[in-house]
Protein backbone atom coordinates (compact mmCIF):
# COMPACT_ATOMS: atom_id res chain seq x y z
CA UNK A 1 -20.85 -10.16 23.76
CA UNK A 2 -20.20 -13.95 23.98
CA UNK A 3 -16.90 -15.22 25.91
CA UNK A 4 -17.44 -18.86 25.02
CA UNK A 5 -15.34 -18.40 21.97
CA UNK A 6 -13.92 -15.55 23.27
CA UNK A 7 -15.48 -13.57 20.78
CA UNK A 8 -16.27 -9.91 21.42
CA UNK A 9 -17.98 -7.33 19.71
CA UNK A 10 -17.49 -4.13 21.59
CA UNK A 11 -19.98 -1.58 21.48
CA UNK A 12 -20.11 1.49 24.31
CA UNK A 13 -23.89 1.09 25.92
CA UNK A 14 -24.30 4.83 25.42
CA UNK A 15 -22.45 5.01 21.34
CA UNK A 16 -26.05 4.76 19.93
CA UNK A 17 -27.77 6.96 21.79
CA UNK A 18 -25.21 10.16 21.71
CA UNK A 19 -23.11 9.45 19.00
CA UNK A 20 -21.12 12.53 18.26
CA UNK A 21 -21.57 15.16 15.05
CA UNK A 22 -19.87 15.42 12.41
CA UNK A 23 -18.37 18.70 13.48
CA UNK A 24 -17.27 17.17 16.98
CA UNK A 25 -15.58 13.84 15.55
CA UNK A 26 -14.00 16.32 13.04
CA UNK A 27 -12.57 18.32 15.71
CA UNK A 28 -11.66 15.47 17.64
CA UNK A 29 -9.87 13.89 15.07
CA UNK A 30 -7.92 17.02 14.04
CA UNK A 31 -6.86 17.30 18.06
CA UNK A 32 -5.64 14.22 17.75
CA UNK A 33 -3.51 14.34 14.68
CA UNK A 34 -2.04 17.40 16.00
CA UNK A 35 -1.02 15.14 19.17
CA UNK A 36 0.32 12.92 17.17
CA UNK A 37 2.80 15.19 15.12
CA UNK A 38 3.52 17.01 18.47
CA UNK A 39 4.69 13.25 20.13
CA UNK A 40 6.50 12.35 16.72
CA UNK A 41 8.49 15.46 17.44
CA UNK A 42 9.35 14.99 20.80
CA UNK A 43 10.47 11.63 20.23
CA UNK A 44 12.75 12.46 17.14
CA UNK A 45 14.27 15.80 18.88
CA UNK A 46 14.49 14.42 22.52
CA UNK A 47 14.58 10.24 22.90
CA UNK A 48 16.24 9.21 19.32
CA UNK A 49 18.39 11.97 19.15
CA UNK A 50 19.99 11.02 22.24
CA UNK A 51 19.96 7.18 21.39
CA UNK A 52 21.85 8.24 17.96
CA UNK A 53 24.65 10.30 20.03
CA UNK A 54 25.10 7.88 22.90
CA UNK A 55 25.59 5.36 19.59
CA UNK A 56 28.34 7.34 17.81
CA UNK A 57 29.77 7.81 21.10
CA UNK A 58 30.19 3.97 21.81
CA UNK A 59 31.01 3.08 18.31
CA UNK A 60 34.01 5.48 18.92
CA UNK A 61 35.33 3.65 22.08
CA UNK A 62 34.24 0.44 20.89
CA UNK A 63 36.71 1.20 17.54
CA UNK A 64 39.44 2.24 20.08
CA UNK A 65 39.50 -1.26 22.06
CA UNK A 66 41.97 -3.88 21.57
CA UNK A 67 40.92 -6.99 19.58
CA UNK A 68 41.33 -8.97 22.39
CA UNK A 69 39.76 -6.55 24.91
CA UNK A 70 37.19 -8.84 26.75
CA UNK A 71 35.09 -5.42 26.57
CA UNK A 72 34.93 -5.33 22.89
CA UNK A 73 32.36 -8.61 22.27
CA UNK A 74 29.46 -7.11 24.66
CA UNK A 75 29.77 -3.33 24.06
CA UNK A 76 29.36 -4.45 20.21
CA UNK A 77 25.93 -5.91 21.47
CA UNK A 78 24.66 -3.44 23.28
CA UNK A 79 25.57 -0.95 20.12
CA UNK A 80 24.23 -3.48 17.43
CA UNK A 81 21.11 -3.54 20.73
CA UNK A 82 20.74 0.40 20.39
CA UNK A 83 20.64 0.40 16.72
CA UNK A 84 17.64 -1.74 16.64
CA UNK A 85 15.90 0.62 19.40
CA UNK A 86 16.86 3.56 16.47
CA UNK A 87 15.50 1.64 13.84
CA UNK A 88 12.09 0.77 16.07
CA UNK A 89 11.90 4.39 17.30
CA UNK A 90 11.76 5.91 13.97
CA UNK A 91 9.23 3.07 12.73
CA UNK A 92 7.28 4.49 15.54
CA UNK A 93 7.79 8.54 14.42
CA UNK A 94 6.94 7.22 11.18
CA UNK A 95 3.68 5.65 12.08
CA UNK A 96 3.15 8.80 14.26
CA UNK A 97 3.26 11.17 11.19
CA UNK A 98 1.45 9.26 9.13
CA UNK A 99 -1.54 11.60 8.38
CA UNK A 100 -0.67 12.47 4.18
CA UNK A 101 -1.99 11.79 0.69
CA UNK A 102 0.57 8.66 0.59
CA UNK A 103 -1.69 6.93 2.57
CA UNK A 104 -4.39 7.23 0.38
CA UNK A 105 -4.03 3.66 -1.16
CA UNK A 106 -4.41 1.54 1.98
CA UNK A 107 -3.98 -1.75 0.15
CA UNK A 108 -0.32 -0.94 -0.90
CA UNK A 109 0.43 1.03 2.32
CA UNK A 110 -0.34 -2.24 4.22
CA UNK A 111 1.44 -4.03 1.89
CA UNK A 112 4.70 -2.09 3.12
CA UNK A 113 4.51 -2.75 6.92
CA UNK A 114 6.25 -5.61 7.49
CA UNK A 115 9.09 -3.91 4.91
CA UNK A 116 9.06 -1.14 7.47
CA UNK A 117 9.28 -2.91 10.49
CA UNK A 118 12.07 -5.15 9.27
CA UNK A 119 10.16 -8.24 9.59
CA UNK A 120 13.13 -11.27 8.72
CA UNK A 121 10.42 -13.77 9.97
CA UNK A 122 8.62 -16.04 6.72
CA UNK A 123 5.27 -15.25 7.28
CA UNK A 124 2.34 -15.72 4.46
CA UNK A 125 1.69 -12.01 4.31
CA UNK A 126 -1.27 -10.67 2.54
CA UNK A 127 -3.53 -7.91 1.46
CA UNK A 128 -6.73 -8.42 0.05
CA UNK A 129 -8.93 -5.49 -1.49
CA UNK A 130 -12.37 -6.46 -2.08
CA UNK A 131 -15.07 -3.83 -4.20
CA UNK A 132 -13.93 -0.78 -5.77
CA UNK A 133 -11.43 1.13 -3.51
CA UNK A 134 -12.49 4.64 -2.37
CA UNK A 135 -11.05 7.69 -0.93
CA UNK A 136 -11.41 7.85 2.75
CA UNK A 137 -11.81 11.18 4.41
CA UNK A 138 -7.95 11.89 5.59
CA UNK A 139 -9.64 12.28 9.50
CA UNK A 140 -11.01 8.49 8.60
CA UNK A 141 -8.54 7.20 6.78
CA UNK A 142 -5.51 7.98 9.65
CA UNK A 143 -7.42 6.09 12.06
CA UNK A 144 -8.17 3.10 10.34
CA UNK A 145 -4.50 3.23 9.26
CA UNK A 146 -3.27 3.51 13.40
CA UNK A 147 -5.81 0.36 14.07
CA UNK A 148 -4.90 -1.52 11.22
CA UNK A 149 -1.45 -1.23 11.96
CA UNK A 150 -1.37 -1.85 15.53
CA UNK A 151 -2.67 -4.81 14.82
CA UNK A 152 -0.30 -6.34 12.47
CA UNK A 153 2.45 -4.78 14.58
CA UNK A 154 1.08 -7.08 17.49
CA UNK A 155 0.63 -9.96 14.79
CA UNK A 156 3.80 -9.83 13.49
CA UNK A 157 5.59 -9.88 17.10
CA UNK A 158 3.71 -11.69 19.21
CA UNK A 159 0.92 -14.28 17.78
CA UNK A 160 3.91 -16.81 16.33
CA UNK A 161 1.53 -17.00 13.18
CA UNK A 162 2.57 -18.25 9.80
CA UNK A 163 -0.33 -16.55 8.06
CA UNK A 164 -1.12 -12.83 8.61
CA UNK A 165 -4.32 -11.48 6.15
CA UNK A 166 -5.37 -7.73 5.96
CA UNK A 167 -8.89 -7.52 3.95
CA UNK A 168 -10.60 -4.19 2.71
CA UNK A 169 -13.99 -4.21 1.53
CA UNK A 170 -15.20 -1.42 0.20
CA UNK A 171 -19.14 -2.42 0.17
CA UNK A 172 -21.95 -0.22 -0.74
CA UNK A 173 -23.13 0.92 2.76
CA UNK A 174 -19.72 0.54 4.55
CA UNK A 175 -16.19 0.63 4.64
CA UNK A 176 -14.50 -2.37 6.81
CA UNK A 177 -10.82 -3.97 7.45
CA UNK A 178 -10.45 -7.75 8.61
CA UNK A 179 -7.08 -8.30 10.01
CA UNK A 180 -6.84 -12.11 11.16
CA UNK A 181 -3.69 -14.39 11.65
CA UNK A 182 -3.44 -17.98 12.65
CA UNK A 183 -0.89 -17.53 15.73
CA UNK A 184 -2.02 -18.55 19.35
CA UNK A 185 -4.38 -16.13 20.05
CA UNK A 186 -5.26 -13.17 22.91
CA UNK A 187 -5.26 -14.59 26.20
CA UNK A 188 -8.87 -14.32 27.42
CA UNK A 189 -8.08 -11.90 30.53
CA UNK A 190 -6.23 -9.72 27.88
CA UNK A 191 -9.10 -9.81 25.51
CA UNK A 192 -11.60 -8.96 28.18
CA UNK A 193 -9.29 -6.05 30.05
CA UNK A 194 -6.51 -4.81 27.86
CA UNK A 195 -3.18 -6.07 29.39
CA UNK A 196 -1.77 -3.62 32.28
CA UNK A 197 0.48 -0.71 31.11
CA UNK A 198 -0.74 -1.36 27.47
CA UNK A 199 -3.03 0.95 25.28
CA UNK A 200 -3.33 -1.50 22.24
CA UNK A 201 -7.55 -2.86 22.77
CA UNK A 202 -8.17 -0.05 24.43
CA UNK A 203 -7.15 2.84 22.38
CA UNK A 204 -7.94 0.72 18.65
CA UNK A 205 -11.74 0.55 20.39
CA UNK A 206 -11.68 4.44 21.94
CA UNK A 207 -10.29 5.13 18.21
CA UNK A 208 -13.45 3.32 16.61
CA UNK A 209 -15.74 4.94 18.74
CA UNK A 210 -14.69 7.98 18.47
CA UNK A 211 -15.63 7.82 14.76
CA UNK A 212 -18.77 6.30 15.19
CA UNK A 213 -17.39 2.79 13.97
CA UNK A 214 -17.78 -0.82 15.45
CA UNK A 215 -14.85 -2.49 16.84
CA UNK A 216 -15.65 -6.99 16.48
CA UNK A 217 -12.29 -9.06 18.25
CA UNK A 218 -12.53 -12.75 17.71
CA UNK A 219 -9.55 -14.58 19.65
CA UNK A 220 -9.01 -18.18 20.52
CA UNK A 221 -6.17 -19.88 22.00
CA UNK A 222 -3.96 -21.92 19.36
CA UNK A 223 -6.61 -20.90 16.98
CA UNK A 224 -5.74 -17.15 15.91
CA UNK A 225 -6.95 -13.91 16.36
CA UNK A 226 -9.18 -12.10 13.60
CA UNK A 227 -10.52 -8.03 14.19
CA UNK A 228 -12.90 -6.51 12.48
CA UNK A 229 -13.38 -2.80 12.05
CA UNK A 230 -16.45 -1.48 9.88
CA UNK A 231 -17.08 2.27 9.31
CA UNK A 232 -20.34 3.00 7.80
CA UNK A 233 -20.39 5.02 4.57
CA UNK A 234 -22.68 7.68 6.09
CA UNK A 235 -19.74 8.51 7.96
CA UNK A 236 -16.52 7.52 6.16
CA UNK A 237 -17.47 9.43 3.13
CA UNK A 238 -19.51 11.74 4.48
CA UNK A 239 -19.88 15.39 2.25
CA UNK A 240 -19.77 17.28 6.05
CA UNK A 241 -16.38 16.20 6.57
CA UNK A 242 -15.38 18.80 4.15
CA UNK A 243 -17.40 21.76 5.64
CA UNK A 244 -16.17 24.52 7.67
């Protein structure tokens, strides 16, 4: 670990000498994929349903107002307001229930995410896919999807970069994804601690351990932010996955 250039590469003292089975990451993972689909439908049933009919409701009053109601102006901002939230909350379902064979192809799945968050913002976007691409084990493959897009979510929204770059190399002993922008990098208390109330460095490096992968942040202020994830092929494409 080295802090000079606030550069980190997290690795759990005790990940070497218990990493977990096969058959316990592969239960692990299933848990949580069935966690996932269980919050994705909470949230769609519960939270955006009732954001959708509070919306109908308001557009109906709003509609019913005068022209020149002073009323009119502000309850069309908090509708346009709750619209967004919709549109952000089923991003987020989305995301949720990502775990299918369309995510096979991470390259072009990537590609989509700023499409899907709506992104208006001119940013130099792009995907780079280095070696011959392979097929991930699904367990694998959803979690480097969740990291990899966490990250350009908090790229996109919060770094004020004009260059965003996802790479995947696809190397003969390992599996890895670079994400790195140019924005104003991860204050250094954030870096070090995760910021309060926040799951985003935490969970991505409980996600890569989990798996048996190595997390690598590399932050510095007006200078970017680059993250490095590398699976080893031992366990990304690993026959066992498959077993009962």
């Amino acid at each position: 670990m080295r802090l000079d250039g606030l550069s980190l590469a997290y690795r759990s003292p005790y990940v070497s000498r218990l990493r977990p089975t096969f058959g316990e990451m592969r239960a692990r993972l299933e848990e949580r994929a069935a966690e996932r689909t269980r919050i994705a439908q909470d949230l769609h049933d519960t939270v955006l349903q009732g954001i959708v009919s509070a919306a109908m409701q308001l557009d109906v009053a709003v509609d019913q107002l005068p022209a020149n109601s002073p009323a009119k102006l502000p309850l069309s901002r908090v509708l346009e307001l709750m619209r967004r939230v919709m549109e952000e909350g089923r991003n987020a379902v989305r995301g949720l229930r990502s775990s299918n064979s369309d995510f096979d192809d991470l390259g072009q799945t990537f590609s989509r995410i700023p499409q899907d968050l709506g992104i208006e913002v001119q940013i130099d976007f792009r995907v780079i896919v280095l070696g011959s691409a392979r097929k991930l084990h699904p367990l694998i493959r959803d979690e480097v999807y969740h990291i990899g897009r966490e990250l350009l979510v908090n790229a996109f929204r919060h770094s004020r970069a004009s260059r965003i770059e996802v790479k995947l190399e696809y190397a003969p002993k390992l599996f890895r994804i670079v994400v790195r922008d140019d924005g104003c990098g991860i204050d250094p208390q954030v870096l070090r601690a995760g910021r309060e109330g926040h799951w985003g460095l935490t969970g991505m490096r409980e996600r890569a351990e989990r798996v048996g992968a190595r997390l690598k942040v590399w932050s510095r202020a007006a200078a970017g932010t680059e993250v490095a994830l590398s699976v080893p092929n031992s366990i990304a494409l690993n026959p066992e996955w498959s077993k009962n």
